[in-house]
N, C-alpha and C. Protein backbone atom coordinates (compact mmCIF):
# COMPACT_ATOMS: atom_id res chain seq x y z
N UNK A 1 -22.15 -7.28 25.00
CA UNK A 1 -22.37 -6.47 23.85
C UNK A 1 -21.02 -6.10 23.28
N UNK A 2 -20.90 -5.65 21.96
CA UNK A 2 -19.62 -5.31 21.59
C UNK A 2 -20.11 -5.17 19.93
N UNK A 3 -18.91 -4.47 19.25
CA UNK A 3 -19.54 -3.94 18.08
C UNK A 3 -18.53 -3.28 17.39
N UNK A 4 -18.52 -3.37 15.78
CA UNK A 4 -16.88 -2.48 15.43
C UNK A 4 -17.47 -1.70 14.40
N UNK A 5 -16.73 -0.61 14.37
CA UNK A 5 -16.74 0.33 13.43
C UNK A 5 -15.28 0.96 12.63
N UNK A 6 -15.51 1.14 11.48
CA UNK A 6 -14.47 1.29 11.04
C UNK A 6 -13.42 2.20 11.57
N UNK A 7 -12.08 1.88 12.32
CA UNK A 7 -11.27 2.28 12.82
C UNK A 7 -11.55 1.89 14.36
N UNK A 8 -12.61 1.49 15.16
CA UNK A 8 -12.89 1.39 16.47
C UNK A 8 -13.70 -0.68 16.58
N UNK A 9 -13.10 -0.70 17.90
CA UNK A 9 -13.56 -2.27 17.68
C UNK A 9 -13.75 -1.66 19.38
N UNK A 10 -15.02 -2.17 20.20
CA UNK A 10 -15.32 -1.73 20.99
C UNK A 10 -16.24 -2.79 21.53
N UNK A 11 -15.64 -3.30 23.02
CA UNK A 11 -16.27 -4.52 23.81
C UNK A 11 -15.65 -5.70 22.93
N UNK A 12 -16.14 -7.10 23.93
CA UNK A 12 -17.41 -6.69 24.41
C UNK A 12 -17.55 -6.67 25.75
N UNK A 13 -18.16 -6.43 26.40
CA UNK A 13 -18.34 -5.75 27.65
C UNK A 13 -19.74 -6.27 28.24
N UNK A 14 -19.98 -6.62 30.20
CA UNK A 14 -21.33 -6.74 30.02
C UNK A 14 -21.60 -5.41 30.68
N UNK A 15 -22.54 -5.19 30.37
CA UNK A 15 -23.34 -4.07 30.58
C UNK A 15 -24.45 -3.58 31.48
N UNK A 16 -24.49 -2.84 32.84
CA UNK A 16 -25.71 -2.83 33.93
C UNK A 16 -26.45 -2.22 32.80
N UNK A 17 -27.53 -2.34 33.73
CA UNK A 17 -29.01 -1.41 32.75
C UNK A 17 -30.32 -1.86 34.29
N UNK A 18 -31.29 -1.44 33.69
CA UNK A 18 -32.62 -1.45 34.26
C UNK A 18 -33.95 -1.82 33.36
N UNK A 19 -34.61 -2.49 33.79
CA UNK A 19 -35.77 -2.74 33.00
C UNK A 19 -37.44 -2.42 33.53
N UNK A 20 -37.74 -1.83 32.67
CA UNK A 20 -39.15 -1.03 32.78
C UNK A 20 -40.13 -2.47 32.86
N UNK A 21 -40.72 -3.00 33.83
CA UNK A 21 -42.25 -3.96 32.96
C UNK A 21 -43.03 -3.28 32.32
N UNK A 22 -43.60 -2.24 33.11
CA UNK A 22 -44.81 -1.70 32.45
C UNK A 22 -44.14 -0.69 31.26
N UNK A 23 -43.50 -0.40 30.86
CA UNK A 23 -43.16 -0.46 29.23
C UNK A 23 -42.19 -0.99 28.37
N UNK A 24 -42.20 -2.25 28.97
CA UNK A 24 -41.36 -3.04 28.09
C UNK A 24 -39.87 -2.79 27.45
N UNK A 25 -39.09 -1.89 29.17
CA UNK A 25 -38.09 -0.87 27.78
C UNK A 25 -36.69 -1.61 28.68
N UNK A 26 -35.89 -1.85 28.22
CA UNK A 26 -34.59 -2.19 28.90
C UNK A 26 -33.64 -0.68 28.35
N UNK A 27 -32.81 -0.50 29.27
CA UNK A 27 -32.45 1.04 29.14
C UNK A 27 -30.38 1.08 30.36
N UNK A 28 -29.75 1.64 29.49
CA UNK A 28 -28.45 1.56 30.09
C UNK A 28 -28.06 2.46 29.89
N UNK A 29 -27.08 3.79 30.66
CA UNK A 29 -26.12 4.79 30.08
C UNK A 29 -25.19 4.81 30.86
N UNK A 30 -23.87 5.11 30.15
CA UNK A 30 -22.80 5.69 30.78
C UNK A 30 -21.71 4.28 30.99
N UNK A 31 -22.16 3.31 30.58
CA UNK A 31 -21.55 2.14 30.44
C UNK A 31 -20.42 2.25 29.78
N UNK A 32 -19.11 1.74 30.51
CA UNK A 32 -17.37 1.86 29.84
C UNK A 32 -17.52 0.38 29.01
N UNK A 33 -16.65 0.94 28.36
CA UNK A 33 -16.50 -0.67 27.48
C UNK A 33 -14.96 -1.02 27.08
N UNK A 34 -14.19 -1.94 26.58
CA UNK A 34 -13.13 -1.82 25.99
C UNK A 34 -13.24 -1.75 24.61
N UNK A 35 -11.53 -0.92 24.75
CA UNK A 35 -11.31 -0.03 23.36
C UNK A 35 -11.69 0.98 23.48
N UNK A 36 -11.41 1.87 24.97
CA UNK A 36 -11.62 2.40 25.38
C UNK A 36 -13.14 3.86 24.34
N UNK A 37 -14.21 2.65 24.23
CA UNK A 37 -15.40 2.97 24.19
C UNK A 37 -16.61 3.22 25.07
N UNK A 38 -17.56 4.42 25.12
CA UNK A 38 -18.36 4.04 26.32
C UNK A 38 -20.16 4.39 25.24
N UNK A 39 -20.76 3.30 25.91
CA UNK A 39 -22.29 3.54 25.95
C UNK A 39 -23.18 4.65 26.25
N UNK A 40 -23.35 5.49 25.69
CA UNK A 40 -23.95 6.68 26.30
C UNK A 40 -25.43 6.74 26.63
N UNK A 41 -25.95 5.97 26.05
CA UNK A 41 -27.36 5.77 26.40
C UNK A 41 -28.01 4.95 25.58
N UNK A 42 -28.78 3.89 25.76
CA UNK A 42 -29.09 2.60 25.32
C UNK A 42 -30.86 2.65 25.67
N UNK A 43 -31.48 2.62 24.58
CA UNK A 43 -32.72 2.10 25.05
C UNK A 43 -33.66 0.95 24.02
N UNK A 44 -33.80 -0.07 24.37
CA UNK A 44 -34.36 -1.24 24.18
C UNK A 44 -35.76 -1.60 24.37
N UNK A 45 -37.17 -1.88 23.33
CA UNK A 45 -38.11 -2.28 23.92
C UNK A 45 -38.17 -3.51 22.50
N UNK A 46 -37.65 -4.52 23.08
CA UNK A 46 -37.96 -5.94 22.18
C UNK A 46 -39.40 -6.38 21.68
N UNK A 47 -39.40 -7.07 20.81
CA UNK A 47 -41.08 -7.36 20.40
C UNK A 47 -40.62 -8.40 19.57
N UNK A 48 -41.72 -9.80 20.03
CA UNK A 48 -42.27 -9.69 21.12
C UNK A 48 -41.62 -9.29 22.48
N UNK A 49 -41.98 -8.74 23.79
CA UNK A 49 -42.03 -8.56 25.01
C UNK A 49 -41.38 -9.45 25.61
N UNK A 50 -40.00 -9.38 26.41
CA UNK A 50 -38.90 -9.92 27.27
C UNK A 50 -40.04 -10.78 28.07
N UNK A 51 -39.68 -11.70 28.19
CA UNK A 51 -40.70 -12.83 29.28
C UNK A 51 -39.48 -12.91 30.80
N UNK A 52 -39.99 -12.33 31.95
CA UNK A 52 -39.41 -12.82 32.99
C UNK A 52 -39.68 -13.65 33.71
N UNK A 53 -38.44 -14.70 34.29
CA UNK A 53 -39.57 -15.43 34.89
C UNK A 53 -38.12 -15.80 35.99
């Protein structure tokens, strides 16, 4: 992941997280990144639905 904003260019970085099945949610916080940026809380439910396999 990685991403810029004006004055900040930040990651990219990979990122732990956890993923919910039964609600479809992928979810990360507290994640450091470079450019000395951090993730504070991330939550993700894609559609269609992450296929694991």
């Amino acid at each position: 992941m990685g991403f810029s904003l004006v004055g900040y260019n930040c990651g990219p970085a990979t990122l732990s997280g956890s993923f919910d099945n039964m609600t479809n949610t992928l979810t990360s916080t507290n994640q450091p990144m470079s450019g000395n940026c951090t993730v504070n809380s991330l939550s993700v439910q894609p559609n269609p639905a992450f296929t694991l396999s």
